[in-house]
Protein backbone atom coordinates (compact mmCIF):
# COMPACT_ATOMS: atom_id res chain seq x y z
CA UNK A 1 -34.28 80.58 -107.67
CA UNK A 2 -37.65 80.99 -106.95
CA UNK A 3 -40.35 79.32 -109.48
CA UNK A 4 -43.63 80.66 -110.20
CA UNK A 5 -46.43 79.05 -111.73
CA UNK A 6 -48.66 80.64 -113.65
CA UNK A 7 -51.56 80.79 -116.60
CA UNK A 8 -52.21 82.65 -119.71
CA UNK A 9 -51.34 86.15 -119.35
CA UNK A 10 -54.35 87.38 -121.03
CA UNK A 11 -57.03 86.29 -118.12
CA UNK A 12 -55.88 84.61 -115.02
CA UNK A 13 -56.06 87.43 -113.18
CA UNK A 14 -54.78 84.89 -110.07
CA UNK A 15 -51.51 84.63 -111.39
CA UNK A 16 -51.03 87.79 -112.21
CA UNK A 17 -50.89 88.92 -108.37
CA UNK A 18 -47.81 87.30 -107.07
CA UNK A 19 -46.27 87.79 -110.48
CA UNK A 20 -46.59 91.82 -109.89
CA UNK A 21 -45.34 91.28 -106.46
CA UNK A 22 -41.91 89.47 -107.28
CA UNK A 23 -41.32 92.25 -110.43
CA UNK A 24 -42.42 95.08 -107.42
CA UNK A 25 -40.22 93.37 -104.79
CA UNK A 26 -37.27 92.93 -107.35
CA UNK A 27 -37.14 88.88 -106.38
CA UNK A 28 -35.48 87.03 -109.01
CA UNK A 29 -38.17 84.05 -110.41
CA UNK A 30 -38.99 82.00 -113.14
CA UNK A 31 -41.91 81.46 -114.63
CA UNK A 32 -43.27 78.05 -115.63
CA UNK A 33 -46.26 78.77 -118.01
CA UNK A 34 -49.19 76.56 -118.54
CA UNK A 35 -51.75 76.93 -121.03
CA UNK A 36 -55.48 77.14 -119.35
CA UNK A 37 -58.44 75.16 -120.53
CA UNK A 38 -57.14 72.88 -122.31
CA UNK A 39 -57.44 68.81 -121.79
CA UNK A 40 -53.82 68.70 -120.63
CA UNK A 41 -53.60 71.72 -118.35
CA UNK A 42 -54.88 70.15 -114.74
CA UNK A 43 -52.04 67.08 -115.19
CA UNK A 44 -49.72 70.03 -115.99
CA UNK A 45 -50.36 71.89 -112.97
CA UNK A 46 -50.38 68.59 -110.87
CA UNK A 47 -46.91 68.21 -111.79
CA UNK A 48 -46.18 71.35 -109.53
CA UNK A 49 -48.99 71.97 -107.40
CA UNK A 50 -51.35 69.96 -104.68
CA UNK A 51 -54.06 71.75 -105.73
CA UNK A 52 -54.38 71.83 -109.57
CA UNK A 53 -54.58 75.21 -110.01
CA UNK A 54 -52.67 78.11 -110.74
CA UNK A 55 -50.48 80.24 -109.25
CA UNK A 56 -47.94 78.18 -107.33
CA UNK A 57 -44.82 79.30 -106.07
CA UNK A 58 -41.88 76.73 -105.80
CA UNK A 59 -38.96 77.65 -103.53
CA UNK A 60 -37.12 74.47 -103.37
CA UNK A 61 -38.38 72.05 -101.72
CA UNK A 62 -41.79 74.35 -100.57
CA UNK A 63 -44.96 74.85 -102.74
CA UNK A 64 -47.28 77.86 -101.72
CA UNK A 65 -50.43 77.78 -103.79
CA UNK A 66 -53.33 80.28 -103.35
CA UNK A 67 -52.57 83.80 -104.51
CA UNK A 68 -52.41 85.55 -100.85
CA UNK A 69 -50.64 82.92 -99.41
CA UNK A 70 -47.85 83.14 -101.76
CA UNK A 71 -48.20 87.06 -101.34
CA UNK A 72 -47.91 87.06 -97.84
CA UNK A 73 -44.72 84.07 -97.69
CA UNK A 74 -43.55 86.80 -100.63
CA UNK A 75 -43.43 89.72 -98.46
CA UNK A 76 -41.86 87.71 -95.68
CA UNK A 77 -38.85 87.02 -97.81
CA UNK A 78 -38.63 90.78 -99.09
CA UNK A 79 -38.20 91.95 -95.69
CA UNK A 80 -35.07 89.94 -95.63
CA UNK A 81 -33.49 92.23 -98.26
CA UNK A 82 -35.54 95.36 -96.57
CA UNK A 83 -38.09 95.68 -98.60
CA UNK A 84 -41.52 95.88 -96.77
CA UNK A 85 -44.54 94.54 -99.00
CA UNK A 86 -47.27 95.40 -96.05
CA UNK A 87 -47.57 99.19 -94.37
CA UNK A 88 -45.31 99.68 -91.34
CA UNK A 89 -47.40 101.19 -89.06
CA UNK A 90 -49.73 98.28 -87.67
CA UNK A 91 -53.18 99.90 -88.10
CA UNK A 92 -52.43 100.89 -91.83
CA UNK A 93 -51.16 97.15 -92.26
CA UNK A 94 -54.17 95.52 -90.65
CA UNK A 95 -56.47 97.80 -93.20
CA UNK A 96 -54.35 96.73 -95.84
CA UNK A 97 -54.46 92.93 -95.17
CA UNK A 98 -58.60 93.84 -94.66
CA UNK A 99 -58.70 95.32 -98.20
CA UNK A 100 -56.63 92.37 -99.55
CA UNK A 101 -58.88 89.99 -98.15
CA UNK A 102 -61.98 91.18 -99.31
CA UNK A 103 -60.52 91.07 -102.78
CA UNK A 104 -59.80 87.64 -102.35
CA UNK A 105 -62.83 86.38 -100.98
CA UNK A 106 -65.53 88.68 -103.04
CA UNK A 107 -66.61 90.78 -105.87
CA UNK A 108 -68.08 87.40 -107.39
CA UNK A 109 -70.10 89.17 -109.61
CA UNK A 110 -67.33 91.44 -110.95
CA UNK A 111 -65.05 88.37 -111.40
CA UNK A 112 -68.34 86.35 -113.66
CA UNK A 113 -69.46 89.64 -115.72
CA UNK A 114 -66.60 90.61 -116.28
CA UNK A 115 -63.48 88.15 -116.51
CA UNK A 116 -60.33 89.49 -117.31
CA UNK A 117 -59.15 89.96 -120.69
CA UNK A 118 -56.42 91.93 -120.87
CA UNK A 119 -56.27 91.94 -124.76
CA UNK A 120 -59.81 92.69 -125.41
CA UNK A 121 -61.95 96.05 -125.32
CA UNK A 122 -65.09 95.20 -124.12
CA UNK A 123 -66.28 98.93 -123.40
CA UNK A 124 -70.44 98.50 -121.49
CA UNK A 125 -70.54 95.39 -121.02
CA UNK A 126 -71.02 93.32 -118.26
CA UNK A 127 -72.45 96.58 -116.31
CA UNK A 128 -75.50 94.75 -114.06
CA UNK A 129 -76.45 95.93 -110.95
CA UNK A 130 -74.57 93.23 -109.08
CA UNK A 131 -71.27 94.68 -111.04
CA UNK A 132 -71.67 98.35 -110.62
CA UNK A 133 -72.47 97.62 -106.65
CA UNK A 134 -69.07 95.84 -106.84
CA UNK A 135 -67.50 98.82 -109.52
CA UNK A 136 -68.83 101.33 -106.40
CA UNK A 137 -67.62 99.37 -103.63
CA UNK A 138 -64.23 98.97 -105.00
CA UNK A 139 -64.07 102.83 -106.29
CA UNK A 140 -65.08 103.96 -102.86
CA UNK A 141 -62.58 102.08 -100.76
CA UNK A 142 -59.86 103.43 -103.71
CA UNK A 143 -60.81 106.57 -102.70
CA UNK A 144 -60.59 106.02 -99.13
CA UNK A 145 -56.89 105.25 -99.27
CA UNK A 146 -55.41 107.38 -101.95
CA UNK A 147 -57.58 110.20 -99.57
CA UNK A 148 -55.63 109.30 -96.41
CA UNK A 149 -52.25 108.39 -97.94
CA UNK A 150 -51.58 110.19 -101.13
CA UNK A 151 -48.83 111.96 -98.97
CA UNK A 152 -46.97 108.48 -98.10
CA UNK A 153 -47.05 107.84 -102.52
CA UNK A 154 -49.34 107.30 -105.63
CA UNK A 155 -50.24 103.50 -103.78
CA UNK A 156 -53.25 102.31 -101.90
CA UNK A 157 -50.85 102.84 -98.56
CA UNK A 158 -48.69 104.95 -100.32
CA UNK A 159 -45.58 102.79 -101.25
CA UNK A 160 -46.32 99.80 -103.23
CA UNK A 161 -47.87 96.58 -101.56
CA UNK A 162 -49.27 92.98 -101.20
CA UNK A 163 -53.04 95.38 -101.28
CA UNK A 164 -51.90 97.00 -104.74
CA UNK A 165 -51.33 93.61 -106.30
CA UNK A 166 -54.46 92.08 -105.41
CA UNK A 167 -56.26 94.95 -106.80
CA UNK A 168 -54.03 94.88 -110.03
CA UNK A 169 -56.49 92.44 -112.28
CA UNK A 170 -59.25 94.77 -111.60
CA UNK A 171 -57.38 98.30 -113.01
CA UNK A 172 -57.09 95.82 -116.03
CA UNK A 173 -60.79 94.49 -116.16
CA UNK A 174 -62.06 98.38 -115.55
CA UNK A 175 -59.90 99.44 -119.03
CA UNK A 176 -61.20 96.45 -120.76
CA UNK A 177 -64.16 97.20 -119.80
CA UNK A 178 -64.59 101.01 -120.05
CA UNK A 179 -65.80 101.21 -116.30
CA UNK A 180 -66.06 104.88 -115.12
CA UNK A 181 -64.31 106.05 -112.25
CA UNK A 182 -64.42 109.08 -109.60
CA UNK A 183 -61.49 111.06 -110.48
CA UNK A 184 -59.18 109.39 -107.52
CA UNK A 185 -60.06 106.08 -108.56
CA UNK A 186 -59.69 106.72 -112.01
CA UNK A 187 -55.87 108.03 -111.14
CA UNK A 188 -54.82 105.26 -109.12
CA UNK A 189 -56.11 102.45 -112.00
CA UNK A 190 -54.19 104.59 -114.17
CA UNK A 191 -51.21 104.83 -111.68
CA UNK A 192 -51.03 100.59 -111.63
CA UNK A 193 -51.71 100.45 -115.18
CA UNK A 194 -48.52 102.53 -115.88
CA UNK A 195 -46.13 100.21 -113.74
CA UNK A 196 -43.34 98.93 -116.22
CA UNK A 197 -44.52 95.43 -114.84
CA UNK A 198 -48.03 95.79 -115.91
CA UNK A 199 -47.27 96.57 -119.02
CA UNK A 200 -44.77 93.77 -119.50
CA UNK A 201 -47.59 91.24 -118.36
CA UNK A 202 -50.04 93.48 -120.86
CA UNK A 203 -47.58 92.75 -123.85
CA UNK A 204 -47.47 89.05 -122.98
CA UNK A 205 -50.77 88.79 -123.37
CA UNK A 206 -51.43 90.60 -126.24
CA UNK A 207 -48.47 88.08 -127.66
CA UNK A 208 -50.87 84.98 -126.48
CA UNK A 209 -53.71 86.14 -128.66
CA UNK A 210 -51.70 87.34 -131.19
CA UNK A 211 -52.70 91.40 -130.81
C-alpha cells in the first residue's frame, strides 16, 4: 500500500496536496504523521525522506518527495485504474500543468502573510499589497478556467485534477482569512471547500488544536 508522509493538518499546506489527490483518485494510502516544529521532527522525516521535509510518498521500495512530483507519479498510477488526474485534451493539460506550476513556484507573499491555518479565523489580516496582487492574480486565473470549462464540471478543467489540488491550501487560507472573491472565484473556493476530503482534512485539524 502506498505510504504518505505528511505534517500537521492544521498548516502544511504541502502535504495537504497529494493527500487530496489520493482521497480524489480513490488510491488506497496510509498516512505516517509527523509533528512539525518540534526538535525531533527533521530526524523523523529523515527516517522516510532524502530531503527532510514533508510530504513524501513511499511506494515500496520508491520515495517521491516534493508535492508535484508526487502529484504527477500520482496521476500516472491513476491512469492505470482509468482515472485521469490531468485534462485529456493536450492544450487544456499543458494550461493545467502551467497553472500548477506557478502555484508551486510563487505567490511567496501569500504563502508569508498569510500561512495556512486551517483552524483559525483570521478575517483582514495579512491583506498588503504584495498579498492582494497575489489574492488578484490567483482570482483572475480562477476565473479564467471556471469561464472556459464550467461546461466540462464545477473544477478548474472541469473534472477534478492534479491543478485543483495544488490550489486546495489556498481556498483554505482565503476562508481563514476572509479574502473577498469575484463571484466565480468565490464559487469554486467554495466548490473545493465542500469536497468530503477537505473537510475530513479540516476536522483533523481542528482535532490537532483541539477546536
Amino acid at each position: 500500500m502506498l505510504q504518505l508522509v505528511i505534517g500537521n493538518k492544521n498548516f502544511s499546506s504541502w502535504s495537504l496536496r497529494p493527500w487530496l489527490l489520493l482521497k480524489q483518485a480513490g488510491l488506497p494510502f496510509r498516512e505516517i504523521p509527523v509533528r512539525l516544529r518540534q526538535a525531533d521532527t527533521k530526524a523523523q522525516i529523515l527516517a522516510h525522506s532524502p530531503s527532510g521535509k514533508v510530504p513524501a510518498l513511499i511506494d515500496g521500495d520508491l520515495t517521491v518527495w516534493d508535492s508535484l512530483a508526487i502529484c504527477e507519479y500520482l496521476a500516472e498510477k491513476a491512469s492505470l485504474n482509468h482515472v485521469d488526474l490531468w485534462p485529456a485534451d493536450p492544450k487544456a493539460r499543458a494550461e493545467a500543468r502551467s497553472v500548477s506550476a506557478e502555484m508551486h513556484s510563487g505567490f511567496a507573499a501569500l504563502r508569508q502573510q498569510m500561512s495556512m491555518e486551517v483552524a483559525a479565523s483570521r478575517p483582514g489580516e495579512g491583506q498588503t499589497p504584495e498579498v492582494l496582487a497575489d489574492i488578484a492574480r490567483i482570482a483572475a486565473l480562477w476565473t479564467s478556467c471556471r469561464e472556459r470549462f464550467a461546461a466540462a464540471g464545477p473544477f478548474l478543467f472541469g473534472d477534478f485534477s492534479v491543478a485543483d489540488a495544488m490550489y486546495a491550501p489556498v481556498a483554505f487560507r482565503f476562508h481563514t482569512y476572509g479574502v473577498e472573491l469575484p463571484p466565480l472565484a468565490a464559487a469554486y473556493r467554495d466548490t473545493l471547500l465542500a469536497l468530503p476530503a477537505m473537510q475530513e482534512w479540516a476536522a483533523g485539524a481542528r482535532a490537532e488544536v483541539g477546536a
